[in-house]
N, C-alpha and C. Protein backbone atom coordinates (compact mmCIF):
# COMPACT_ATOMS: atom_id res chain seq x y z
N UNK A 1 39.77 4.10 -12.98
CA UNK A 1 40.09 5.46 -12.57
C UNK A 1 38.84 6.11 -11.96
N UNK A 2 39.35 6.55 -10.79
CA UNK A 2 38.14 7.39 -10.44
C UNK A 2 37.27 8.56 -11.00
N UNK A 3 36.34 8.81 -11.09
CA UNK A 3 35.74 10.01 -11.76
C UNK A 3 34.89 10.60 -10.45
N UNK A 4 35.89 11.42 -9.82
CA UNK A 4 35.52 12.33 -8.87
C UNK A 4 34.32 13.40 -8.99
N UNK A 5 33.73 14.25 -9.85
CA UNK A 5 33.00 14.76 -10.43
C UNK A 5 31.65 13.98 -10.09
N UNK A 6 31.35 12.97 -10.63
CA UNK A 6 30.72 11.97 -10.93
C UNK A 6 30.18 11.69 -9.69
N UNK A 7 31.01 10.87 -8.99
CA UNK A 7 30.91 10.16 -7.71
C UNK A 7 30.79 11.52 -6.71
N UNK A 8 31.07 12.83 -6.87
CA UNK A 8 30.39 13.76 -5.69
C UNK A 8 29.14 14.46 -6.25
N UNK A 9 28.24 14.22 -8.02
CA UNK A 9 27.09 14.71 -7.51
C UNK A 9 26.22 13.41 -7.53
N UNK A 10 26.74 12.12 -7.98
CA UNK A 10 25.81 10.89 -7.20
C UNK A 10 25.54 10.96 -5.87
N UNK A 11 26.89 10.97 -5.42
CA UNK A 11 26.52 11.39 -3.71
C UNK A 11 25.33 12.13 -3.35
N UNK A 12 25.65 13.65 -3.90
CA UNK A 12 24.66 14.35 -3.15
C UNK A 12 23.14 14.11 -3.85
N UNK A 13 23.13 13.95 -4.90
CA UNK A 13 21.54 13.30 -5.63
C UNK A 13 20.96 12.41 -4.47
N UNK A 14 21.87 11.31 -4.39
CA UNK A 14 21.19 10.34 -3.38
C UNK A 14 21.05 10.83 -2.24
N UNK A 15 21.84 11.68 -1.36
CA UNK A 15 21.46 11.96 -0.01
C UNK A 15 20.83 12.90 -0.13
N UNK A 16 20.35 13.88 -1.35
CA UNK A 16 19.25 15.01 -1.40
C UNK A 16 17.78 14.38 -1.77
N UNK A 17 17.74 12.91 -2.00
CA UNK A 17 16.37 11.85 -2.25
C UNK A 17 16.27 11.37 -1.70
N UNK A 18 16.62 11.28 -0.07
CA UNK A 18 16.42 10.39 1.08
C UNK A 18 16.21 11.20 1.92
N UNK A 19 14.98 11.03 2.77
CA UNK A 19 14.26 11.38 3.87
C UNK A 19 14.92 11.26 5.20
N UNK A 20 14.80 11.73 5.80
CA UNK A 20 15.21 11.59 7.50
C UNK A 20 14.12 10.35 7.71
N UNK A 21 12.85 10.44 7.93
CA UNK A 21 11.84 9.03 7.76
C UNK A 21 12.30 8.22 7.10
N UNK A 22 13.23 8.12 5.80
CA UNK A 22 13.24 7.06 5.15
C UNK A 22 14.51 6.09 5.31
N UNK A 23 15.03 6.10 6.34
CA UNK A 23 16.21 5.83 7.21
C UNK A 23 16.13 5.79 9.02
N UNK A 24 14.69 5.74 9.29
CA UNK A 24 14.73 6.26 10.42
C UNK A 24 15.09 7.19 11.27
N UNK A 25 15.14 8.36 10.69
CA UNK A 25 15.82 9.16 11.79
C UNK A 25 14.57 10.20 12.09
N UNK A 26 14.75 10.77 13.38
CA UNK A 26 13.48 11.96 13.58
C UNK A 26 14.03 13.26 12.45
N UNK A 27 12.90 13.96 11.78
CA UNK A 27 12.66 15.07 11.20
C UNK A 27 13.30 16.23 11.87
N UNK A 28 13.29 16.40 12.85
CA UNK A 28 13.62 17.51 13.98
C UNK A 28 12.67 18.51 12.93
N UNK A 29 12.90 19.78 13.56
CA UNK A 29 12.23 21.51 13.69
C UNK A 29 12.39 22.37 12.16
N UNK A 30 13.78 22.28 12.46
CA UNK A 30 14.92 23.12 11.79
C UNK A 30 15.15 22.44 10.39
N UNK A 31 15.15 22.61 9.67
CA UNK A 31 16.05 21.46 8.70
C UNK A 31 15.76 22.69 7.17
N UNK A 32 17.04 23.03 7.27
CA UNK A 32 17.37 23.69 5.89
C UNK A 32 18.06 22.98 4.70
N UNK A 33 17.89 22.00 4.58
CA UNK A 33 18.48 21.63 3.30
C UNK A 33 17.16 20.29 3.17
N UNK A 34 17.27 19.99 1.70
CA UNK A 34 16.48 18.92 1.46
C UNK A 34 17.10 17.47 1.51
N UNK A 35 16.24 16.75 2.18
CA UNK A 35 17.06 15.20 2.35
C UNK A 35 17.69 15.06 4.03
N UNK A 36 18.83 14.20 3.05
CA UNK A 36 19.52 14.12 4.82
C UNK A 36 21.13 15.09 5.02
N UNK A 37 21.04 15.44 5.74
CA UNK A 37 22.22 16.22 6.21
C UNK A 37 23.43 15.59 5.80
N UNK A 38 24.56 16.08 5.63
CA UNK A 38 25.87 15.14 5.48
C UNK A 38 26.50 14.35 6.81
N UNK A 39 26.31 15.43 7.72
CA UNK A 39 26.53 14.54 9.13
C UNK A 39 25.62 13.34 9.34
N UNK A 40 24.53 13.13 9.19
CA UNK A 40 23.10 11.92 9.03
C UNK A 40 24.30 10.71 8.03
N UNK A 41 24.16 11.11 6.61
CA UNK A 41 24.76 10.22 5.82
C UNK A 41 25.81 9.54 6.29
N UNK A 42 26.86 10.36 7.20
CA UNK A 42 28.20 9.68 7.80
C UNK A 42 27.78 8.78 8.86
N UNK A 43 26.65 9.44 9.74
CA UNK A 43 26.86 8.14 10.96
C UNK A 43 26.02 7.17 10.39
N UNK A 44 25.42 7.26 9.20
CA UNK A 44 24.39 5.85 8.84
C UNK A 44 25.33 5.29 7.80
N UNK A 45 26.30 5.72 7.51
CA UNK A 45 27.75 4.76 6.80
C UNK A 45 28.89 4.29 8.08
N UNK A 46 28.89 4.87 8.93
CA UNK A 46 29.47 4.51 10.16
C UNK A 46 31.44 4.96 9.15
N UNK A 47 31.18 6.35 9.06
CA UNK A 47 31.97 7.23 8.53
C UNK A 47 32.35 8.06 8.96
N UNK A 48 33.26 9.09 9.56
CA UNK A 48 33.35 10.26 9.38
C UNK A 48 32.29 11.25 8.75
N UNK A 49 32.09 12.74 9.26
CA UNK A 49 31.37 13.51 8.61
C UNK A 49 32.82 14.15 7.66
N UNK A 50 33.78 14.57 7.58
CA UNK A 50 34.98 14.95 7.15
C UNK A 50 35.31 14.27 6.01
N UNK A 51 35.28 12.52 6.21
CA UNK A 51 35.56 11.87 4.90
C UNK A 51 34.46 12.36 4.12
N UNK A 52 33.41 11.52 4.27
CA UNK A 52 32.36 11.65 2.99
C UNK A 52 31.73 13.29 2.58
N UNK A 53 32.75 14.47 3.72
CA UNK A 53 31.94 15.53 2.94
C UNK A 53 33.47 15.71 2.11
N UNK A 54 34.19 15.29 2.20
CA UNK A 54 35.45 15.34 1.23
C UNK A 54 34.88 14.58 0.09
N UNK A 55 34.33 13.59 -0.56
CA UNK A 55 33.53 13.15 -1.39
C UNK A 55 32.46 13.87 -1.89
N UNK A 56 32.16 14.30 -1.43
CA UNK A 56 30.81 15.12 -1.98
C UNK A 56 31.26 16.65 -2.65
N UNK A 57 33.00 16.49 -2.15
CA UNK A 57 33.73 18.18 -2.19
C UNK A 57 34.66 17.49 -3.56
N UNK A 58 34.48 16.61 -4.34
CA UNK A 58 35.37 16.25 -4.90
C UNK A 58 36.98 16.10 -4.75
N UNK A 59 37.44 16.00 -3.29
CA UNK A 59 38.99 16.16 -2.47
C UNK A 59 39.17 14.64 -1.92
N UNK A 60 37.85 13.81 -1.66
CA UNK A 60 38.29 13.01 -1.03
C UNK A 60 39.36 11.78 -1.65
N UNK A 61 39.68 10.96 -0.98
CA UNK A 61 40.35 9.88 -1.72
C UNK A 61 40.11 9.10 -2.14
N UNK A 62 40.08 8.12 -2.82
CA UNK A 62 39.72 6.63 -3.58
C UNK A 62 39.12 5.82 -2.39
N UNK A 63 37.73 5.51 -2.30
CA UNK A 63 37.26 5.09 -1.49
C UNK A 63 37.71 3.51 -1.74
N UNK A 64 37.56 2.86 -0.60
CA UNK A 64 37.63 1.29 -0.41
C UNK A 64 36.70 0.42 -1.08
N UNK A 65 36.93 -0.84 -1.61
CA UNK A 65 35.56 -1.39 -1.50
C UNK A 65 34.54 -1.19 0.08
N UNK A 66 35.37 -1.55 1.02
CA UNK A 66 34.26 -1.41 2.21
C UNK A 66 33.54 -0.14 2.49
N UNK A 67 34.54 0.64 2.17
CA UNK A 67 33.64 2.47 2.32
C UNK A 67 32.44 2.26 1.61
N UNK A 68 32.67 2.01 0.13
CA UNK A 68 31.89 1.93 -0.83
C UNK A 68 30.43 1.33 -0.42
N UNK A 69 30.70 0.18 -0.05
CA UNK A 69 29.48 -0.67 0.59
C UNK A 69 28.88 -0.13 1.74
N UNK A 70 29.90 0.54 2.47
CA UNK A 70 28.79 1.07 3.62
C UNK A 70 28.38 2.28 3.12
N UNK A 71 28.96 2.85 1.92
CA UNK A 71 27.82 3.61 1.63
C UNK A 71 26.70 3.28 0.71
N UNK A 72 26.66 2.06 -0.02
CA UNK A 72 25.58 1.98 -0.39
C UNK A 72 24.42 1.31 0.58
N UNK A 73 24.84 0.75 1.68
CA UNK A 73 24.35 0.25 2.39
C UNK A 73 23.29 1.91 3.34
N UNK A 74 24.27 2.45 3.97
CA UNK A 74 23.83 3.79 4.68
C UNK A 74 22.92 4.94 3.58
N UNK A 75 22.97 4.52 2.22
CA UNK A 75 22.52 5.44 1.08
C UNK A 75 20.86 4.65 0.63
N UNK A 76 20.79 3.23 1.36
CA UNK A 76 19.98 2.66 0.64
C UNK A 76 20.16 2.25 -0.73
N UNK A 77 21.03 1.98 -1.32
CA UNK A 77 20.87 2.30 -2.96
C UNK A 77 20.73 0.98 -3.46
N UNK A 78 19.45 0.81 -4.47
CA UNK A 78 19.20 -0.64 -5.03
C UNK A 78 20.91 -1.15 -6.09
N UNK A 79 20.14 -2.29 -6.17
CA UNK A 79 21.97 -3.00 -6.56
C UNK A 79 22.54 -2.78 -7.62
N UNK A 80 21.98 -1.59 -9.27
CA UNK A 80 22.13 -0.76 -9.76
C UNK A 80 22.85 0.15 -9.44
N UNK A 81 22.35 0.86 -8.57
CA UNK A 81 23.07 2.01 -8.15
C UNK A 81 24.41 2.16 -7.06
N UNK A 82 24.10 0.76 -6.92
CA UNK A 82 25.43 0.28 -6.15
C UNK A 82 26.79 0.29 -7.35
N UNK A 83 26.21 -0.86 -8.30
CA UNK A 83 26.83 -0.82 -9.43
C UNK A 83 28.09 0.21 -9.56
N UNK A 84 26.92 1.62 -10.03
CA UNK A 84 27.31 2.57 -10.85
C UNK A 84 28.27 3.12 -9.67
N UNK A 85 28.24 2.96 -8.27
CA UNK A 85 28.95 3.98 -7.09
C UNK A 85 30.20 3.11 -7.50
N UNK A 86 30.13 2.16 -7.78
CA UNK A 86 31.63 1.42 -7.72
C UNK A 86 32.51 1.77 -8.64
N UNK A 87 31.82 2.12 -9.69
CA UNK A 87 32.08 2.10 -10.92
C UNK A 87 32.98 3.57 -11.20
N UNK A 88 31.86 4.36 -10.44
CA UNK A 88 32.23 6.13 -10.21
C UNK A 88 33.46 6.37 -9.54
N UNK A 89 33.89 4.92 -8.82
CA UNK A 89 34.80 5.20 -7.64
C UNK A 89 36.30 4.53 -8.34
N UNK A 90 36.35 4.20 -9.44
CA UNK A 90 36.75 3.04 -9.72
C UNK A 90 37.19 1.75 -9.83
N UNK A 91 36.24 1.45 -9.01
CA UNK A 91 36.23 -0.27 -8.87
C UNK A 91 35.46 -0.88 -9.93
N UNK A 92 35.36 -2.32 -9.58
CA UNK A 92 34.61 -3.12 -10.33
C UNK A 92 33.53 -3.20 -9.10
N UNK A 93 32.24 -3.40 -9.47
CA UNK A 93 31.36 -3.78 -9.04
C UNK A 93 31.23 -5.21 -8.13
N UNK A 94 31.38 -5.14 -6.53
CA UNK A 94 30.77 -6.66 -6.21
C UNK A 94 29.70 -7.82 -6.85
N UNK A 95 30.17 -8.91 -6.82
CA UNK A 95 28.77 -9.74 -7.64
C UNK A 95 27.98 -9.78 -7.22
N UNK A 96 26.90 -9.47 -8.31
CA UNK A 96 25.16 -9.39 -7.23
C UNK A 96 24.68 -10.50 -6.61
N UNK A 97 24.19 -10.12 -5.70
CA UNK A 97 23.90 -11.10 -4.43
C UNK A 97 25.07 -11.44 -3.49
N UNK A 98 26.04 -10.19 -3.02
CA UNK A 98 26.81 -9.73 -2.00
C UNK A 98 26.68 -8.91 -1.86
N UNK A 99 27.30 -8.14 -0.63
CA UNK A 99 26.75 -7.03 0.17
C UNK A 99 27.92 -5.82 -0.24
């Protein structure tokens, strides 16, 4: 079962501890929030900005395994914290040492 709660302030923890540098992207001027933007997080999951801010809004739907992975993939998240996103989402966890 999913635990929506859960899985939208993991979300934003992780994308409020990741750098625009730490993903490659330029810093730009402007930047009012800490971390990376929600629009940033979607195109580096190759997502929607709409889905995953529905996730972060606790509305969205039961993500996929593949969502899942491209967001741990686009989130950076060591294979722990992959774990726990699956887990939040309610899946089972891929076996370590897959993507």
């Amino acid at each position: 079962m999913i635990d929506r709660t859960g899985l939208a302030e993991f979300l934003r923890n992780r994308r409020e501890a990741l750098q625009p540098e730490d993903v490659g992207l330029p810093r730009g001027q402007r930047r009012r929030t800490n971390g990376l933007r929600r629009e940033e997080v979607a195109t580096l999951c190759h997502m929607s900005t709409d889905y995953y801010s529905r996730l972060e809004r606790e509305r969205g739907p039961q993500p996929s395994h593949r969502m899942l992975a491209a967001i741990a993939q686009g989130l950076h998240l060591t294979i722990d914290e992959r774990d726990h996103l699956f887990r939040l989402a309610g899946h089972h966890p891929p076996p370590r040492g897959s993507s």
